[in-house]
Protein backbone atom coordinates (compact mmCIF):
# COMPACT_ATOMS: atom_id res chain seq x y z
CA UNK A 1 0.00 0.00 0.00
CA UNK A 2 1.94 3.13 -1.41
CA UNK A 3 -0.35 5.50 0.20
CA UNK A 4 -0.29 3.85 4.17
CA UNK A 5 2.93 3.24 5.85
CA UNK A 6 4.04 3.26 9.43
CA UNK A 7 6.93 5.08 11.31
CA UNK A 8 7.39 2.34 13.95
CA UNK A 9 6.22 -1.22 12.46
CA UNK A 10 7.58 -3.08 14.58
CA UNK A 11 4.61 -2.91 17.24
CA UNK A 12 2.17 -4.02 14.93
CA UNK A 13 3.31 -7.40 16.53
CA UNK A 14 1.33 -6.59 19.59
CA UNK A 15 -1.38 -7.01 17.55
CA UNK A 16 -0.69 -10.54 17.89
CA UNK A 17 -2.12 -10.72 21.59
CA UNK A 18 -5.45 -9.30 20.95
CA UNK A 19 -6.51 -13.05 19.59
CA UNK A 20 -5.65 -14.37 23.12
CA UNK A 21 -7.10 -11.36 24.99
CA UNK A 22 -10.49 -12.23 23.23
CA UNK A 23 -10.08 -15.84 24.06
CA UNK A 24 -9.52 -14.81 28.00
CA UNK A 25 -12.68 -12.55 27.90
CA UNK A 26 -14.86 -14.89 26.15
CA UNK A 27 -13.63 -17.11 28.68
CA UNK A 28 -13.94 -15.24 31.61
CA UNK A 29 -17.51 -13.77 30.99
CA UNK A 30 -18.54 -17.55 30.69
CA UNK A 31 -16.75 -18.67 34.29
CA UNK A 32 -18.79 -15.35 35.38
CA UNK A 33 -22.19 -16.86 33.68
CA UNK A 34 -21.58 -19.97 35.59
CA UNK A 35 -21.08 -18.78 38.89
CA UNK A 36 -23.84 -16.38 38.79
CA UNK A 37 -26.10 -19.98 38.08
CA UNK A 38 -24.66 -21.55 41.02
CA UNK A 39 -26.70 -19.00 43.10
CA UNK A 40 -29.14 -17.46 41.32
CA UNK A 41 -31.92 -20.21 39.06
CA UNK A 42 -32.89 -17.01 36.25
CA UNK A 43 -29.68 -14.77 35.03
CA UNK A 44 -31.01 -11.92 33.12
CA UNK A 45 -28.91 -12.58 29.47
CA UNK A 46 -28.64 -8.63 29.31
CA UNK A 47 -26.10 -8.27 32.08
CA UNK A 48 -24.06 -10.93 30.45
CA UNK A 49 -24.32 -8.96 27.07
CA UNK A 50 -23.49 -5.87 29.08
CA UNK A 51 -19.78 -6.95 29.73
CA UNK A 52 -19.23 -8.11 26.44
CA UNK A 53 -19.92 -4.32 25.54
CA UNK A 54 -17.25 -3.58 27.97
CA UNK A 55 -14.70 -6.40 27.28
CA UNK A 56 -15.31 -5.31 23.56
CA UNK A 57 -15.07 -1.54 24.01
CA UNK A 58 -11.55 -2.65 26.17
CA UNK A 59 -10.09 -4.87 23.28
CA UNK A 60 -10.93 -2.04 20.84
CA UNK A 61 -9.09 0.74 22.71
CA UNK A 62 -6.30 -1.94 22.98
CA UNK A 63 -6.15 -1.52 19.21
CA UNK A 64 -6.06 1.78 18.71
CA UNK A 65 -3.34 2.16 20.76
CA UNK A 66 -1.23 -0.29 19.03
CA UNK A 67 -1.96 1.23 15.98
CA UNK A 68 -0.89 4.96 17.25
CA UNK A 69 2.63 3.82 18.73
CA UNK A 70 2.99 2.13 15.59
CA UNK A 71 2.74 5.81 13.99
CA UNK A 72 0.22 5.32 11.14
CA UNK A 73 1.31 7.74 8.30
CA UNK A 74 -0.21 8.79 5.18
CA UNK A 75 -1.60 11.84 3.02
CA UNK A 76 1.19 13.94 1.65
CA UNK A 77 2.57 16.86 3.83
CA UNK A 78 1.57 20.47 2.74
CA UNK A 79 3.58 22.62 0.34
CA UNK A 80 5.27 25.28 1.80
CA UNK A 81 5.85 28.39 -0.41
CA UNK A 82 8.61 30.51 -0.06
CA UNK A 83 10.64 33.59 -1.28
CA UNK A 84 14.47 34.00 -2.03
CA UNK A 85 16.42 36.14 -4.44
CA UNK A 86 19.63 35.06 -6.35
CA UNK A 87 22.22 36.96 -6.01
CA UNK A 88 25.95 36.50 -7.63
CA UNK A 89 29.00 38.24 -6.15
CA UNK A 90 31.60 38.72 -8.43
CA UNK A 91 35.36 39.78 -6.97
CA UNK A 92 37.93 41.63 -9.07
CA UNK A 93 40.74 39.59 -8.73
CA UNK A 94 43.38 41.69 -11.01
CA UNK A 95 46.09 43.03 -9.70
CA UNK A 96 45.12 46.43 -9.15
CA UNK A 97 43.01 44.85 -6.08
CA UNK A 98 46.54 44.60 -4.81
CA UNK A 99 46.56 48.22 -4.37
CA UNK A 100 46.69 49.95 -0.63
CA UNK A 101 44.39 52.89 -0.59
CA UNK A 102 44.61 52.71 3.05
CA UNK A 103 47.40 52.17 5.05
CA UNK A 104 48.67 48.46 4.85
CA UNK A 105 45.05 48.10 3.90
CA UNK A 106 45.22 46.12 -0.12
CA UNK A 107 41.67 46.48 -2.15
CA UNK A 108 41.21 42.65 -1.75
CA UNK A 109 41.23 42.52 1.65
CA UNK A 110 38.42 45.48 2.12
CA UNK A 111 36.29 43.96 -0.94
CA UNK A 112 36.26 40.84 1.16
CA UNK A 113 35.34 42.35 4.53
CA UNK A 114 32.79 44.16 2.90
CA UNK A 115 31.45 40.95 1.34
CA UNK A 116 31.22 38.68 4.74
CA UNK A 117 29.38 41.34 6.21
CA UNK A 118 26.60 41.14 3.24
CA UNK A 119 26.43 37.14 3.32
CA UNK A 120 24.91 37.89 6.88
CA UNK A 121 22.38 39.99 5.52
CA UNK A 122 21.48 37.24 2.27
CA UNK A 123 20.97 34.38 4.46
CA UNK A 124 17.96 32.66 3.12
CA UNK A 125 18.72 33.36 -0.14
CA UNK A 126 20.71 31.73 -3.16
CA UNK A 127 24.17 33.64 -3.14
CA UNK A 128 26.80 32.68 -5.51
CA UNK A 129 30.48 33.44 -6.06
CA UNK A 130 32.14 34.62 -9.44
CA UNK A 131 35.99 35.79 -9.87
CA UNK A 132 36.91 38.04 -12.57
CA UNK A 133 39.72 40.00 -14.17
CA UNK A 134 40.80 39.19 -17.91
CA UNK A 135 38.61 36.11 -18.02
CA UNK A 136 36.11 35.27 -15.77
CA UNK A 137 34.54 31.97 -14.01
CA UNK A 138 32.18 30.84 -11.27
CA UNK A 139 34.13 29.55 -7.73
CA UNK A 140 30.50 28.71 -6.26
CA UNK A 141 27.28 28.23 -8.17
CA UNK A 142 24.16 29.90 -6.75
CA UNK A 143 23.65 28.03 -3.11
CA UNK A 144 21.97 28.86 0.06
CA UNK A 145 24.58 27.72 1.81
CA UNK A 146 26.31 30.89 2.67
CA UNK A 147 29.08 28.86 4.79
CA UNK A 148 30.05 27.12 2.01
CA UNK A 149 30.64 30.02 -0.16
CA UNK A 150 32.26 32.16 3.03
CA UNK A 151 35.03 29.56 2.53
CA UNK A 152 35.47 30.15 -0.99
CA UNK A 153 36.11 33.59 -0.44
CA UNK A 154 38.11 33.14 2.83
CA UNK A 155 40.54 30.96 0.48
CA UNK A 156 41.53 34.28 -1.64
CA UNK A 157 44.44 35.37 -1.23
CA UNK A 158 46.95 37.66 -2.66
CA UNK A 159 48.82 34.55 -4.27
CA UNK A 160 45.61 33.91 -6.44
CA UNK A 161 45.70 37.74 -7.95
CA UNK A 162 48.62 36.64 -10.24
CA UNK A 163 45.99 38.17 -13.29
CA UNK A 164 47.02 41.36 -15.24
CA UNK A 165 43.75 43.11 -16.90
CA UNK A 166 40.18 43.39 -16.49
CA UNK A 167 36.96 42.75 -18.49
CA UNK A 168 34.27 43.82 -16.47
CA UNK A 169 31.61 42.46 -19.40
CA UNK A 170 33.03 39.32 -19.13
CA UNK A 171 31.84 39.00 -15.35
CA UNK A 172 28.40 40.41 -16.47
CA UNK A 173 28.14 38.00 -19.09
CA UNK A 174 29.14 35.03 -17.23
CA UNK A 175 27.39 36.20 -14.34
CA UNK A 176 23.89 37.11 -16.57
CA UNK A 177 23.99 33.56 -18.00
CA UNK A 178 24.27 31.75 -14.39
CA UNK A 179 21.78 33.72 -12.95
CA UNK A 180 18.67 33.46 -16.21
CA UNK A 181 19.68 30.11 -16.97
CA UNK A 182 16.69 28.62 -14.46
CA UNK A 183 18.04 24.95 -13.79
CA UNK A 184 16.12 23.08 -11.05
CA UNK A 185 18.12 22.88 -8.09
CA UNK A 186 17.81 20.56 -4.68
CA UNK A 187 16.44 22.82 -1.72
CA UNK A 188 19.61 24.33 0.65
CA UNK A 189 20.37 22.55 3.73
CA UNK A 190 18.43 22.43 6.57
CA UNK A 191 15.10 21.65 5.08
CA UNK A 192 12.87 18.56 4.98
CA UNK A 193 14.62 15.43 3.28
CA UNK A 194 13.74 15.06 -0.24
CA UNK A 195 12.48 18.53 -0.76
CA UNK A 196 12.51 20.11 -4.20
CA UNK A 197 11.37 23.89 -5.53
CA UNK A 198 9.28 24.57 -8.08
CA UNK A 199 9.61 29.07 -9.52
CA UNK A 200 6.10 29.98 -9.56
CA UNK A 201 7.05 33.43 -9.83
CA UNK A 202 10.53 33.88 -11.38
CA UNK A 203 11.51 36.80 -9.53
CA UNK A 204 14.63 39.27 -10.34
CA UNK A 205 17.87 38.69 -9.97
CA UNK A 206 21.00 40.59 -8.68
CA UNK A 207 24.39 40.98 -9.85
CA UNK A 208 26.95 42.79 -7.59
CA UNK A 209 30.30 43.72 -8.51
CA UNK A 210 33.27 44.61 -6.43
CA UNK A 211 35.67 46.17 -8.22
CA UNK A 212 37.76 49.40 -8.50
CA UNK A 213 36.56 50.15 -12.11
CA UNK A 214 39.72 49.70 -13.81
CA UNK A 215 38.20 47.85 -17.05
CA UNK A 216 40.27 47.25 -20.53
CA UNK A 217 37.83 46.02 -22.41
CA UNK A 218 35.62 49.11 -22.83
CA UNK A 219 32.16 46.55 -23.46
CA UNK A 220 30.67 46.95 -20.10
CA UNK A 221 27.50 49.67 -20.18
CA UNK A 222 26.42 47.06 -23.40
CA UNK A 223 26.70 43.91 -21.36
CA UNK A 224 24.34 46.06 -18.93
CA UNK A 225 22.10 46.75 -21.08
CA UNK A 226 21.96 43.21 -22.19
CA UNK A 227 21.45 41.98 -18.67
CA UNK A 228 18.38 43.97 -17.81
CA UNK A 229 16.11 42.80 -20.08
CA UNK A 230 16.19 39.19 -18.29
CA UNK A 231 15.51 41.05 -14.85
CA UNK A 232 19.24 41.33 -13.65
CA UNK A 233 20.04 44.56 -12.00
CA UNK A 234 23.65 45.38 -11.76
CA UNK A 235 24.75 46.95 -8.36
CA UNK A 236 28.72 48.36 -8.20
CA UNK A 237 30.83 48.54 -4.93
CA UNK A 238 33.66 50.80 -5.70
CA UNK A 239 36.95 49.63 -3.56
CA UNK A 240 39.76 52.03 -3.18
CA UNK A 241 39.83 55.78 -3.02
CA UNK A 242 38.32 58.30 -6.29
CA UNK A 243 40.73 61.14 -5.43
CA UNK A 244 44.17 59.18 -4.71
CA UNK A 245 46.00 57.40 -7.05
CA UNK A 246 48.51 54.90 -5.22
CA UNK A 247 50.83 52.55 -6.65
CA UNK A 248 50.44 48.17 -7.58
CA UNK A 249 52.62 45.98 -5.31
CA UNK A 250 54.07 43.32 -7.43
CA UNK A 251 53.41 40.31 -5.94
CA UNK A 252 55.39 37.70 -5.81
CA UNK A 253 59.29 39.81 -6.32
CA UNK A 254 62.22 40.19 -3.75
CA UNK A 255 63.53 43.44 -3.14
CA UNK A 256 66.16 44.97 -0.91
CA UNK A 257 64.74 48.12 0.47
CA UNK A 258 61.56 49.59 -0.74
CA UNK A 259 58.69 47.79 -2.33
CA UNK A 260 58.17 46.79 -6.04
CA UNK A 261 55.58 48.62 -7.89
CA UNK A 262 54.46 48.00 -11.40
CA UNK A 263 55.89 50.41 -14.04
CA UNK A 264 54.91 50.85 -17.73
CA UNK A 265 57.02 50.20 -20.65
CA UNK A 266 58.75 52.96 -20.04
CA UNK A 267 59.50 52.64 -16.53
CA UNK A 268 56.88 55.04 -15.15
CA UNK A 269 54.87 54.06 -12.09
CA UNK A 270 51.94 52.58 -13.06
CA UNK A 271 48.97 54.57 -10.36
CA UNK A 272 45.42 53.05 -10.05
CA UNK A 273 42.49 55.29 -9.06
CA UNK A 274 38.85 54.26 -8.16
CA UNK A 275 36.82 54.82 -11.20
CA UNK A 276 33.36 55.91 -9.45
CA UNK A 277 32.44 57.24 -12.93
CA UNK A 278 32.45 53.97 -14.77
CA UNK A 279 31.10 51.80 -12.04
CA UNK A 280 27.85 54.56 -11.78
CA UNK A 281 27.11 54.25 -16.06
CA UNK A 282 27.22 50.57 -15.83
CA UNK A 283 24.85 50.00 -12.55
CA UNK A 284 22.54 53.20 -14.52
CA UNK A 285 22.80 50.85 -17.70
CA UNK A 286 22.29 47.62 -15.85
CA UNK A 287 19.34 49.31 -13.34
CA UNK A 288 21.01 49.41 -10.24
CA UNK A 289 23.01 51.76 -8.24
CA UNK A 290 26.73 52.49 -7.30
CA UNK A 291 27.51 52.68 -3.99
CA UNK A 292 31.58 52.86 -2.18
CA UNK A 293 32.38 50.15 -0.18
CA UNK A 294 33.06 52.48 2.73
CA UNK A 295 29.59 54.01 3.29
CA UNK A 296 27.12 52.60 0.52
CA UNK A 297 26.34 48.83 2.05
CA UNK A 298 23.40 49.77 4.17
CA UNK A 299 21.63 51.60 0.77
CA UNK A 300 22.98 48.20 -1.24
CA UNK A 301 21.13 46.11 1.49
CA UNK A 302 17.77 48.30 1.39
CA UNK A 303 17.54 48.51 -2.86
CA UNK A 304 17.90 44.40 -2.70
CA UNK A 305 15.49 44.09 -0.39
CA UNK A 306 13.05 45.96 -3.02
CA UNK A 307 13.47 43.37 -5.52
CA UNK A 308 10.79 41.39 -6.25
CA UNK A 309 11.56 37.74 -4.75
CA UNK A 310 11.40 34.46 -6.41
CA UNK A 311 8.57 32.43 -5.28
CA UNK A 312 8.56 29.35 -5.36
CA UNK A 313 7.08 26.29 -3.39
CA UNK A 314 8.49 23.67 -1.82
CA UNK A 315 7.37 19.98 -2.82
CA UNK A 316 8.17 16.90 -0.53
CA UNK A 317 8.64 13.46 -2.44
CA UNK A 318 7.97 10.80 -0.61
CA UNK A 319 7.05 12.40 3.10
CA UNK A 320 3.28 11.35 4.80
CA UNK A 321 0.97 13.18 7.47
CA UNK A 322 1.55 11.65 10.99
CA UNK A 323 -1.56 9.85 11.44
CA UNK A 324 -1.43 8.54 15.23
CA UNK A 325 -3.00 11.53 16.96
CA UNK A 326 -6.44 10.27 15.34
CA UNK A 327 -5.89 6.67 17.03
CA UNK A 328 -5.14 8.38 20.20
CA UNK A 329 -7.86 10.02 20.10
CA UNK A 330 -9.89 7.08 19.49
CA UNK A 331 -8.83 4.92 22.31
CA UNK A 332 -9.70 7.93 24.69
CA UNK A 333 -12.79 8.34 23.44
CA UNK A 334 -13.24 3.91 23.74
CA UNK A 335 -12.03 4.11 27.48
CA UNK A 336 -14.44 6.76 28.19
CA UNK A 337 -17.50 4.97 26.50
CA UNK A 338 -16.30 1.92 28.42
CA UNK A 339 -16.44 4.23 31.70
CA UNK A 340 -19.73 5.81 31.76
CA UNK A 341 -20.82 2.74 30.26
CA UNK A 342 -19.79 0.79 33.37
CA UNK A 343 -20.88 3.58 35.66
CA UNK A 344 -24.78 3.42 34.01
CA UNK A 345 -24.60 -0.47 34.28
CA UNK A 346 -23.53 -0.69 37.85
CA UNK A 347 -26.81 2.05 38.18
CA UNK A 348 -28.91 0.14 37.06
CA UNK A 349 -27.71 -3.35 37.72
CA UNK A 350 -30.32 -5.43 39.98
CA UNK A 351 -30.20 -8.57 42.36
């Protein structure tokens, strides 16, 4: 029976002494038949019948609460329906983020302080991770497992910034395709076992980059523009200062004395500046907003929380209704019939 099952089987076997109870009762009303004749010539057949009601009433509530410590199950739990929004970070990882606007302070290190602090405000949604500088790919596919992804991001370092460039419409791109593309996922930990979603409403979607603006590819307001259409808004958190321009560490070189900074082909210092001016076209183009890492998250958390969510519900395979309450219930109401049944009986009974 696919639609009945039971949580603990195993004390259906009790059901195997009810045969032997009625045996003993059957029994016993009979003795109590025959020693009533030893004193009395007439027995009236209706008090006889009257603890048979009882012994019957007894046996039943016996039954019942077999049955409900056995955990009867069946009917299929309720969908729950839910919101999230999906939402993919994506880190500049060229090395410009190498940069110290601040003092001993590198870009990196304050894009991914800013970050942690906004996992804690996405929990509950799908959050995933993107790194980008001349190319671009996806560290951590959307997942509401925000731990997960915290230690993908913990693990960057300034050894993994060994990338010279940036294509900000690559990350878009990548990012747009990820985030549109729709496939069915399993529900994030924590839930029932066996859960799955189904989109009812498909929601929009959220693309935040963190990046100083320096872009060489010069394609990145029309991979904006491209993204909005399918509901992505682009949001830009400018790292590093707009006014000072400060030097690139090269990572990775020895030097007696002062630090190594990258110089042109000429020799010159190479300087990096925040471009706030870039970073504000491309959210305009890609409907967000621009905010600086130092005193824009709080506005960043408020315009995602604006965003229409994804609703979806949540569909259990294979889970049943707990069932016992209702046999509980029953052998209550049995031992109470059996009660007042004996109490109107022992009323009425006559000599």
């Amino acid at each position: 029976m696919d639609w009945l099952r039971f949580g603990n089987p195993e004390y259906l076997h009790l059901l195997w002494a009810i045969p032997p109870l009625i045996f003993l009762l059957l029994f016993g009303v009979r003795q109590k038949q025959k020693a009533l004749l030893r004193f009395h010539s007439n027995v009236d057949p209706a008090h006889l019948q009257r603890h048979r009601i009882q012994a019957g009433l007894l046996l039943l509530s016996c039954i019942f609460v077999i049955f409900s410590v056995a955990r009867p199950q069946w009917g299929a739990k309720p969908e729950a329906v839910a919101e999230r929004l999906d939402v993919m970070l994506a880190l500049d990882i060229s090395t410009s983020m190498l940069a110290e606007d601040e003092q001993s302070v590198r870009r990196l290190d304050r894009a991914k302080e800013v970050m942690f602090s906004l996992l804690a405000e996405l929990e509950g949604d799908r959050v995933g991770l993107l790194y980008f500088a001349e190319a671009s790919f996806v560290v951590c596919p959307l997942t509401s497992d925000t731990g997960t992804l915290r230690e993908f991001l913990a693990a960057v370092t300034t050894e993994t910034l060994a990338h010279s460039g940036t294509r900000i419409a690559n990350a878009i791109e990548t990012a747009t395709e990820r985030l549109v593309s729709g496939v069915p996922i399993r529900y994030g930990e924590g839930t029932e076992k066996n859960a799955t979603t189904a989109p009812d409403i498909d929601g929009q979607k959220a693309l935040i980059l963190f990046t100083d603006g320096e872009d060489h590819g010069g394609e990145a307001i029309e991979a904006a523009k491209a993204a909005a259409p399918k509901g992505v808004h682009i949001y830009c958190v400018g790292i590093g200062s707009p006014v000072r321009p400060v030097p690139i560490p090269l990572r990775g070189e020895v030097s007696t004395g002062a630090t190594p900074y990258k110089r042109d082909v000429n020799g010159q210092l190479v300087l990096t500046v925040l471009d706030e001016e870039l970073l504000q076209v491309i959210a305009k183009a890609g409907n967000g907003n621009y905010y600086h890492a130092a005193t824009g998250m709080t506005a960043l958390t408020t315009d995602l929380a604006r965003l229409e969510k994804q609703r979806f519900t949540v569909r259990l395979d294979g889970e049943y209704q707990e069932r016992f309450q209702w046999f509980v219930a029953g052998a209550l109401i049995l031992l109470i019939c059996e009660l007042v049944y004996a109490i109107i009986v022992l009323c009425s009974f006559k000599y």
